[in-house]
Protein backbone atom coordinates (compact mmCIF):
# COMPACT_ATOMS: atom_id res chain seq x y z
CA UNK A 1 -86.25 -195.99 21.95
CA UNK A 2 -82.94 -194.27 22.82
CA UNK A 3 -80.67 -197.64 24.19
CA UNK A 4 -77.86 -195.72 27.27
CA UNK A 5 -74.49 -197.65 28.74
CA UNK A 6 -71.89 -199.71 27.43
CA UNK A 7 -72.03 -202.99 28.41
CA UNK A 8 -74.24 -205.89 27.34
CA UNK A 9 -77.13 -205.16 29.62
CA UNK A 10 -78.30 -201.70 28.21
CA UNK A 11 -80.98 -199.44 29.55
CA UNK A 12 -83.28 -198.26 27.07
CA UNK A 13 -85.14 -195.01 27.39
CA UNK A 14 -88.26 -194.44 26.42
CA UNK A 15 -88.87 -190.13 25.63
CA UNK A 16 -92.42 -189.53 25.54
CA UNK A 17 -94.14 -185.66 25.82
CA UNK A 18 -97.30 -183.89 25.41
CA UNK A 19 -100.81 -184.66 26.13
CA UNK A 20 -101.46 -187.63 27.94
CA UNK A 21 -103.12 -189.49 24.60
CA UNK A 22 -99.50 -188.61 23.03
CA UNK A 23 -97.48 -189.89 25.38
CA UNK A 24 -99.86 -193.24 25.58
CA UNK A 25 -100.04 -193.96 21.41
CA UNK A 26 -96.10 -193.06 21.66
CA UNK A 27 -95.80 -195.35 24.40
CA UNK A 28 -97.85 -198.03 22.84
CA UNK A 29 -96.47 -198.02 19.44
CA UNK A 30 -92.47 -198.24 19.97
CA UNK A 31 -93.49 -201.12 22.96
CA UNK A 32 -96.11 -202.65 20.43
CA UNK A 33 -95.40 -206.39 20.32
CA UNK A 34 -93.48 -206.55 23.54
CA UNK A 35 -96.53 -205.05 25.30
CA UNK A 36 -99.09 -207.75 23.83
CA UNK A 37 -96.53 -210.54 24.61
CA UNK A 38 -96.31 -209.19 28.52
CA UNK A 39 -100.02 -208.78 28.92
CA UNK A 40 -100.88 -211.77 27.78
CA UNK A 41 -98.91 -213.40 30.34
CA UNK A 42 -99.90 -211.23 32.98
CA UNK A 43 -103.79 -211.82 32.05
CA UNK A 44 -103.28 -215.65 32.32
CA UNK A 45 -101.16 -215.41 35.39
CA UNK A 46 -104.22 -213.28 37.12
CA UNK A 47 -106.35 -216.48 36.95
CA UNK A 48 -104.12 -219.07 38.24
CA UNK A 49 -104.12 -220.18 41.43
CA UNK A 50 -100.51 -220.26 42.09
CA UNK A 51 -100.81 -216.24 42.14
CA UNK A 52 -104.11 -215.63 43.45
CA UNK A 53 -105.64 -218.84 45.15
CA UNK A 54 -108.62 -218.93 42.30
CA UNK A 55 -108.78 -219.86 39.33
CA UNK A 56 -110.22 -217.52 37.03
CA UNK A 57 -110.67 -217.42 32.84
CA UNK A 58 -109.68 -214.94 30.35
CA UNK A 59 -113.04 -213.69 30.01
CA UNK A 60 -113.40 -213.28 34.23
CA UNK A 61 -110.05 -211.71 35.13
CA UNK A 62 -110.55 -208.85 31.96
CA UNK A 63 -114.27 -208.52 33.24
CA UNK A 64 -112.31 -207.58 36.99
CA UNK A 65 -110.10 -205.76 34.89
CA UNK A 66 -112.98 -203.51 33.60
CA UNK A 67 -114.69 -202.79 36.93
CA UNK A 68 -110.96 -201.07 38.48
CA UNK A 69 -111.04 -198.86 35.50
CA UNK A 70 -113.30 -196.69 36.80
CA UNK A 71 -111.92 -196.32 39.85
CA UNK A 72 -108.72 -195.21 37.73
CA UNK A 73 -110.44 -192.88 35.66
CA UNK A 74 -111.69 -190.86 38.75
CA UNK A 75 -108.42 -191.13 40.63
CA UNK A 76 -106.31 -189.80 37.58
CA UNK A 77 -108.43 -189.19 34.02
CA UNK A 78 -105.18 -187.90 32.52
CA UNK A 79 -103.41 -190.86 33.20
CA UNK A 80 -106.34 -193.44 32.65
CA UNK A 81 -106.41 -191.27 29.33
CA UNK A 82 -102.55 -192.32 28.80
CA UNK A 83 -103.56 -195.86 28.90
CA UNK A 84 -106.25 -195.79 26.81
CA UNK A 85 -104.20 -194.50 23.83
CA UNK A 86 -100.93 -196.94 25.08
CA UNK A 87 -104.15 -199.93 24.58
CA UNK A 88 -105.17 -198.43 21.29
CA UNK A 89 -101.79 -198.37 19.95
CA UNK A 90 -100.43 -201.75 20.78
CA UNK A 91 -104.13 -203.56 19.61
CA UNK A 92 -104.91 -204.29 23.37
CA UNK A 93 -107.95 -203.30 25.91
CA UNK A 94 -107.47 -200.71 28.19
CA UNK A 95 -108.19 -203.46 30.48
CA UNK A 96 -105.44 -205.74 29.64
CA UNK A 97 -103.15 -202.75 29.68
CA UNK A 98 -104.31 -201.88 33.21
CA UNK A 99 -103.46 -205.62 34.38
CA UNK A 100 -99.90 -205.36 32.64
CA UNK A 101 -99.21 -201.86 35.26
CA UNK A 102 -101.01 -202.63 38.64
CA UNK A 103 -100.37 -206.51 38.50
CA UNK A 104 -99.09 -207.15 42.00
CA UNK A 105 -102.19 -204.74 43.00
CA UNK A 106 -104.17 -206.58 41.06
CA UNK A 107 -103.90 -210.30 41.92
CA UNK A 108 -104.88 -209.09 45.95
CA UNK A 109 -107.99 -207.77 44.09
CA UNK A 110 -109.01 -211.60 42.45
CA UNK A 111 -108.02 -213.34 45.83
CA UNK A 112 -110.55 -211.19 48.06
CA UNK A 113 -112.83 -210.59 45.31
CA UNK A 114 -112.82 -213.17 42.67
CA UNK A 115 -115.09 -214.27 39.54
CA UNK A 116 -117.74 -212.27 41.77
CA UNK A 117 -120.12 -209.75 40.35
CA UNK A 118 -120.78 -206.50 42.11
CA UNK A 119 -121.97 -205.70 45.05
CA UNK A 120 -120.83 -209.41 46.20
CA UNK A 121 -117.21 -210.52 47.04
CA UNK A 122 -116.28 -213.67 47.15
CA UNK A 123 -114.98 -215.33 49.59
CA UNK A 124 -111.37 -215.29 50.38
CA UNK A 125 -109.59 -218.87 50.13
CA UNK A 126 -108.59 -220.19 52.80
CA UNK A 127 -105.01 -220.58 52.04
CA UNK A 128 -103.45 -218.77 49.02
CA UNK A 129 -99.66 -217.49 49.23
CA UNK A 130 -98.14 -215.26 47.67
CA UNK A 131 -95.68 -216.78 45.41
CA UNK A 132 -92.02 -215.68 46.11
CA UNK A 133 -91.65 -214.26 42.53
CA UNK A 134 -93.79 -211.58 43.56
CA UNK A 135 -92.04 -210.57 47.07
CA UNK A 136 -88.58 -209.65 46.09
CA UNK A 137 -87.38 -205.88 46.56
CA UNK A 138 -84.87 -204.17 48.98
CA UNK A 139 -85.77 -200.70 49.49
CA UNK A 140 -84.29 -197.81 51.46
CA UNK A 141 -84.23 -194.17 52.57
CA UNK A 142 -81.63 -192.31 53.78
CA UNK A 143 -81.92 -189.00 55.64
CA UNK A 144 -79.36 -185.94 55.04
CA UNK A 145 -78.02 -186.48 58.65
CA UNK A 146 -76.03 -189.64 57.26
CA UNK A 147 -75.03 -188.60 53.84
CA UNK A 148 -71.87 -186.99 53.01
CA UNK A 149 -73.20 -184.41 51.65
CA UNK A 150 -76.30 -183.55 53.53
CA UNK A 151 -78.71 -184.48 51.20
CA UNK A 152 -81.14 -187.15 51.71
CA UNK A 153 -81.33 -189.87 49.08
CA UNK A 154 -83.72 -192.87 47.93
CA UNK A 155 -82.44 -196.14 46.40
CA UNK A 156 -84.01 -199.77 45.48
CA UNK A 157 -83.88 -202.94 43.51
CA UNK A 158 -86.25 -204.30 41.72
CA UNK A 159 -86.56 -207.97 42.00
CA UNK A 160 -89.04 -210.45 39.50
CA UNK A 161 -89.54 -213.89 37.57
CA UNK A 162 -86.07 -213.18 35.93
CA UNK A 163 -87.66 -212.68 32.59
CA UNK A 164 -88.73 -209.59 33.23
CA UNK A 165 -85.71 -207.97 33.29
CA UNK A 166 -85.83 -207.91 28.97
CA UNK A 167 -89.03 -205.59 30.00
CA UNK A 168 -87.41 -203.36 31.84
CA UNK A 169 -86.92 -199.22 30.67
CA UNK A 170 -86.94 -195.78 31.65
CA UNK A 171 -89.95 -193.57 30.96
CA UNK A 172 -88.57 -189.96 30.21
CA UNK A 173 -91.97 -187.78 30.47
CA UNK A 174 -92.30 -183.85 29.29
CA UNK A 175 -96.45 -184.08 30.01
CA UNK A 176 -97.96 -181.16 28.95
CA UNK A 177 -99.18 -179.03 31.93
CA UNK A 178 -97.66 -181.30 34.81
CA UNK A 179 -94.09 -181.82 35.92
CA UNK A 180 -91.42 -183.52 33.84
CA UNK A 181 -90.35 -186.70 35.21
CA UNK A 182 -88.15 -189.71 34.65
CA UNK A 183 -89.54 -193.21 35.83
CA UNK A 184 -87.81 -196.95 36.39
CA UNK A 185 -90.56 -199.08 34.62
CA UNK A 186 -91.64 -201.85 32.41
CA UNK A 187 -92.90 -201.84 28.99
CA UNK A 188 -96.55 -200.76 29.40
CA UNK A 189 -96.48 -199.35 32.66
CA UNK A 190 -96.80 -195.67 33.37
CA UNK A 191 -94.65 -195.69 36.24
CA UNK A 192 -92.95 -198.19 38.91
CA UNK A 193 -89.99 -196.14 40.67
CA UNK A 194 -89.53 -192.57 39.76
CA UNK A 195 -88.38 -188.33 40.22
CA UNK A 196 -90.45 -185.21 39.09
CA UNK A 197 -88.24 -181.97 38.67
CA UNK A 198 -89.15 -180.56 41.93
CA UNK A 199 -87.85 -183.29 43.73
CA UNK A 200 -90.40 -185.41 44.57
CA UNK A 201 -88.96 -189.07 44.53
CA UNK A 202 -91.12 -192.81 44.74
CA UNK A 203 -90.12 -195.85 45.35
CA UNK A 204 -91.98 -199.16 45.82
CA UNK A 205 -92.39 -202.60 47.83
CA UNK A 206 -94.76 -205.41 47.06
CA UNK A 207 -96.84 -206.48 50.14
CA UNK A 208 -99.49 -209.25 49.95
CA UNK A 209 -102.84 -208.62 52.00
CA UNK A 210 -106.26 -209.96 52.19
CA UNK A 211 -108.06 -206.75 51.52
CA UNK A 212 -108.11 -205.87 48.45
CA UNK A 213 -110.71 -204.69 45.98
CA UNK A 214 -112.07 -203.07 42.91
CA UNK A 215 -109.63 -199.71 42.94
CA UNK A 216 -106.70 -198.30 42.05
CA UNK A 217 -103.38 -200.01 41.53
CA UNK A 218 -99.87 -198.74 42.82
CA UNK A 219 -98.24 -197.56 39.37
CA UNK A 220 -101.02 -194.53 39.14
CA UNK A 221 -100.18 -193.77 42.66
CA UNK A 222 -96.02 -193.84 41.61
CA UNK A 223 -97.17 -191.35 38.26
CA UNK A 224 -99.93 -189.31 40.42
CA UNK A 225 -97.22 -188.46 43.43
CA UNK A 226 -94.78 -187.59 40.42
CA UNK A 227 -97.20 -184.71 39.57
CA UNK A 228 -97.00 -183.22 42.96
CA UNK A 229 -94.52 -180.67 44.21
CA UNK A 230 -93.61 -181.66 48.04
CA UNK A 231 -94.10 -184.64 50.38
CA UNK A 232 -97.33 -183.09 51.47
CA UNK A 233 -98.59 -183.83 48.06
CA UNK A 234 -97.33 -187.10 47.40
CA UNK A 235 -98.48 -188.25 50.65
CA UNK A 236 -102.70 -187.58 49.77
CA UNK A 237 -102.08 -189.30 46.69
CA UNK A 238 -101.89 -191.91 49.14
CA UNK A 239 -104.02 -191.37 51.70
CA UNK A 240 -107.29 -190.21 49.36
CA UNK A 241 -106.79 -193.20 47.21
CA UNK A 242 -109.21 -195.77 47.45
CA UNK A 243 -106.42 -198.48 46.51
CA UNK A 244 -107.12 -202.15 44.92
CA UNK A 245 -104.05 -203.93 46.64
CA UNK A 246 -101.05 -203.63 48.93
CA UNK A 247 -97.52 -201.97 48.47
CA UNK A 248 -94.91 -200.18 50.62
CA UNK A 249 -94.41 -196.69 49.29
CA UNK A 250 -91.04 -194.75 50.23
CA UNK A 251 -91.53 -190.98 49.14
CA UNK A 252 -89.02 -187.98 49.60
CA UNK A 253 -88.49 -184.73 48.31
CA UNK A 254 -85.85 -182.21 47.80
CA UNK A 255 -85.81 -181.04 50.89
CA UNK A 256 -85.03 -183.92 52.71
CA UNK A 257 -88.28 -185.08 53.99
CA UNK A 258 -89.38 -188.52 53.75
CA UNK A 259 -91.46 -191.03 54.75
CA UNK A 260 -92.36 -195.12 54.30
CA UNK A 261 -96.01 -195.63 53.88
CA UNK A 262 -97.45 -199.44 54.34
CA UNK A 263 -100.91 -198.75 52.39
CA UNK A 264 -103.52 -201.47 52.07
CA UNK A 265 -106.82 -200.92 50.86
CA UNK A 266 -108.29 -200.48 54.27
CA UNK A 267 -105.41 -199.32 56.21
CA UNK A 268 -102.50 -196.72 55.18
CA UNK A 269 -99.65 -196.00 58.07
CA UNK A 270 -96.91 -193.35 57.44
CA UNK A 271 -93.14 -193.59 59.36
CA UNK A 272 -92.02 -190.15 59.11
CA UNK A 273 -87.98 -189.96 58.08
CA UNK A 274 -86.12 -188.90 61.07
CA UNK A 275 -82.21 -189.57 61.82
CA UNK A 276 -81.17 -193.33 60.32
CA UNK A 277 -82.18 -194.62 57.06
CA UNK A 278 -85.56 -196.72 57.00
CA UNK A 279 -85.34 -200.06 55.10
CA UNK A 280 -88.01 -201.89 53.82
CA UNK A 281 -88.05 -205.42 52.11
CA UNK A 282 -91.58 -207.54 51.23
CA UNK A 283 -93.23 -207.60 54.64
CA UNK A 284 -95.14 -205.38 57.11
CA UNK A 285 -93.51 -204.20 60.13
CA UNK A 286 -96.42 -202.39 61.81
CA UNK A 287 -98.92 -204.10 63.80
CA UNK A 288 -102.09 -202.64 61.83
CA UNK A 289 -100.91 -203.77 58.35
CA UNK A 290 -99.75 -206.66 59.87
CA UNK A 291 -102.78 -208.45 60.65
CA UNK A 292 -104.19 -207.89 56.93
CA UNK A 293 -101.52 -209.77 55.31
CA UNK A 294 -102.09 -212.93 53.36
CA UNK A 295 -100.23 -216.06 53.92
CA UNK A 296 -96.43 -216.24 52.41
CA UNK A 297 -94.33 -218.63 50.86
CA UNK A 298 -91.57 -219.53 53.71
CA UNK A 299 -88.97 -219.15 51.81
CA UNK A 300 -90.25 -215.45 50.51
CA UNK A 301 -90.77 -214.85 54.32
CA UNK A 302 -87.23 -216.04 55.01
CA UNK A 303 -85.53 -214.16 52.37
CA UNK A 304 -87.41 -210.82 53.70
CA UNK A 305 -86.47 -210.71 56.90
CA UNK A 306 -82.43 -211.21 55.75
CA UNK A 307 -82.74 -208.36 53.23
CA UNK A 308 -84.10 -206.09 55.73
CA UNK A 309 -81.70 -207.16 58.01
CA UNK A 310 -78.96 -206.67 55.80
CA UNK A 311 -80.07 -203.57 54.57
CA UNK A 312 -80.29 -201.92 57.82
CA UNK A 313 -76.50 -203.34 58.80
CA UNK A 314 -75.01 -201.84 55.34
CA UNK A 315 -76.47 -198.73 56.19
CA UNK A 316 -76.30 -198.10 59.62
CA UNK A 317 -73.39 -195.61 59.09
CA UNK A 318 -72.40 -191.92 58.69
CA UNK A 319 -70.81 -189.99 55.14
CA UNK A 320 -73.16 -192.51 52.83
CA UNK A 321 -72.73 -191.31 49.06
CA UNK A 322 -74.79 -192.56 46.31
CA UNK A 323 -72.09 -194.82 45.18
CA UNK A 324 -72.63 -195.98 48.96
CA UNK A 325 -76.21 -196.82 48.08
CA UNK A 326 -75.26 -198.51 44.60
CA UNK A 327 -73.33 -200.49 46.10
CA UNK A 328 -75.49 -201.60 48.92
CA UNK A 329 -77.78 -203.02 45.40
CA UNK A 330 -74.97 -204.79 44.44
CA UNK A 331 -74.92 -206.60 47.73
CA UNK A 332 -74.18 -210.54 47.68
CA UNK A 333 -75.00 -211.96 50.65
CA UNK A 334 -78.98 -211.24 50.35
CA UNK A 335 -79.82 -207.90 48.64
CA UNK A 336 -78.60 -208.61 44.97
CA UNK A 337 -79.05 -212.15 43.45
CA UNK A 338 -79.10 -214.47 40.30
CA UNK A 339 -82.14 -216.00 39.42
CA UNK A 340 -81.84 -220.19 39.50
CA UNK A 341 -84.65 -222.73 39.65
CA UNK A 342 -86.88 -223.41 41.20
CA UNK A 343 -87.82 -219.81 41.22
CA UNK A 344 -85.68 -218.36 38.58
CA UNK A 345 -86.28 -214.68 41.19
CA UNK A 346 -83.66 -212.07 40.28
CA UNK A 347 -82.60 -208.75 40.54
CA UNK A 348 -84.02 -207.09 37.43
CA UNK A 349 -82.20 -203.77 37.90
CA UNK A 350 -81.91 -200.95 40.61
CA UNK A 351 -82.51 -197.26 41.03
CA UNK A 352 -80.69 -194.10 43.46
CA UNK A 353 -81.84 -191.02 43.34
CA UNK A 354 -80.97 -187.67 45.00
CA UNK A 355 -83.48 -185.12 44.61
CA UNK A 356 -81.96 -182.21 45.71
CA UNK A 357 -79.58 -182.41 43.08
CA UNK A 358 -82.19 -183.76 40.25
CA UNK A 359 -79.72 -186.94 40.34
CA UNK A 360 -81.43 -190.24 38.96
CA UNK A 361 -79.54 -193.09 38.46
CA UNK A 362 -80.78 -196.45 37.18
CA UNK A 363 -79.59 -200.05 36.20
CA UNK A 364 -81.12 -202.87 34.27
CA UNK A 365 -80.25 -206.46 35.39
CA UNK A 366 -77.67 -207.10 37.72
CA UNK A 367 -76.39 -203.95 39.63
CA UNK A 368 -72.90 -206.21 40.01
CA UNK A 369 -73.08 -206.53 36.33
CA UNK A 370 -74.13 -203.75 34.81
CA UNK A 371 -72.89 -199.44 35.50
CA UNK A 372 -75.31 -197.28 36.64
CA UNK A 373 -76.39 -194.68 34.37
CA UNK A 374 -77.40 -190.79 35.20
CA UNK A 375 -80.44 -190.30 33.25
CA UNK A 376 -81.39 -186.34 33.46
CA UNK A 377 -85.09 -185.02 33.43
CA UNK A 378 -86.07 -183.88 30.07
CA UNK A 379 -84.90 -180.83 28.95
């Protein structure tokens, strides 16, 4: 795994090509023993109550695990193929690997379905927040009336448990018969924040909801709208996906249009990009979405509304450059942050891209810390 910068806080990339079963034993063996150390956590997080409102076993949370795989393998089968090699290489189940990508999807999928076997659901509990580790990202768009240069742009942080910033890496793709890409991800995930060569740009928010089910989880949406070639595309990705939890999705392409898309697995609304930049933190700001969402921690509820607030102050402005927008991750007062108990939450490391120059530049850990680095599209 190529290791780019120059300070402490490197960002490795991770150059994978071919068929999807290539890229996923690739994948799998260079992230080997890191991958079996993060899904192990992830699987025993899944059945604690603390992240779902149940508590589940090992056996019960892999046995949910299994049932969403189908629903992967007939949203994407090249992809679902990728993680079936990534689980062969690194001596895991294509379950457990599916758990380690989609999950924030995935723990909306144990609280409204459970231990319970198909066709039942369980019931949902009655009170089960979302823990605040989970709700932490500043997202934004900006359109190419309020750049300097006319070009619309896309930037984010990436906020978790603060020990997941040793996880962090960028995926370099070359997949054979679909668009090259390069993606802002974790070890063992196909995809979290990302750019295809024609332009087509995702970024993410968690959102908690009380909808979910057995279905697909966000990072196959992130790697299925980075095989498209417009916003059209990208956008049925969405909107034909039968999806297992909640998450904001912020797409643009090269030709400046965008759009935020709250998507739950009942309800998907799309805010088209028009003249100021659209922020988005860790809560729903349309009525319909609104009334789906689970209970929240009150300080994760607090610290949302400031970083949208914040966000949408810092960029309410004209001649915004992409150092603008780096900068605007770097931001003290809410958007960029140290983790420190109780809920050792920090910023884990930051992404701006500009896709109609093919610009992608990422960060791990701190953006106040750490450069940003260009990382070009394969070759």
């Amino acid at each position: 795994m190529e290791t780019t910068g120059t300070q402490a806080m490197t960002l490795p990339v991770l150059d994978v090509a071919g068929k999807p079963e290539e890229m996923g034993a690739e994948h799998g063996r260079v992230a080997r023993e890191q991958l079996r150390a993060f899904a192990d956590e992830r699987v025993r997080l899944a059945g604690t109550a603390a992240w779902t409102g149940r508590e589940l076993d090992r056996d019960q949370v892999l046995a949910l695990g299994e049932r969403c795989l189908d629903a992967h393998r007939a949203y994407a089968p090249d992809l679902a193929a990728e993680i079936d090699a990534m689980a062969e290489a690194a001596g895991l189940t294509p379950a457990e690997v599916l758990i380690v990508n989609g999950f924030t999807d995935f723990v909306d999928t144990v609280y409204a379905v459970g231990g319970a076997s198909p066709p039942e659901a369980a019931a949902p509990p009655a009170a089960a927040p979302m823990p605040e580790e989970a709700m932490d990202c500043t997202a934004f768009l900006v359109p190419g009336a309020r750049s300097a240069d006319g070009h619309a742009m896309l930037g984010q942080t990436w906020d978790m448990h603060e020990t997941a910033t040793e996880h962090v890496i960028v995926l370099r793709g070359a997949p054979e018969g679909a668009p090259a890409f390069v993606a802002f991800t974790t070890v063992g995930c196909v995809g979290m924040i990302g750019m295809n060569e024609h332009g087509v740009c995702v970024g993410i928010n968690n959102l908690s909801a009380g909808d979910g089910d057995v279905g697909v989880t966000w990072p196959f949406v992130v790697r299925k709208a980075l095989q498209q070639r417009d916003l059209d595309g990208a956008l049925r990705c969405l909107t034909e996906a039968r999806l297992a939890g909640a998450h904001n999705y912020l797409l643009l392409d090269r030709h400046g249009r965008g759009a935020n898309v709250e998507a739950t697995t009942t309800r998907t609304v799309v805010t088209p990009l028009a003249g100021d930049a659209l922020v988005h933190t860790n809560h729903c700001l349309v009525g319909q979405t609104i009334a789906l969402e689970r209970p929240r921690d009150a300080a994760g509820v607090v610290s949302s509304a400031r970083r949208l607030a914040r966000g949408v102050a810092l960029l309410d402005r004209t001649g915004l450059t992409p150092e603008d927008l780096q900068e605007v991750t770097r931001d003290g007062e809410a958007i960029c942050y140290r983790g420190a108990p109780p809920r050792h939450v920090a910023t884990c490391g930051a992404v701006v891209m500009r896709p109609a120059t093919g610009d992608f530049w990422a960060v791990r850990g701190l953006p106040s810390q750490s450069p940003y680095t260009r990382v070009p599209l394969p070759a």
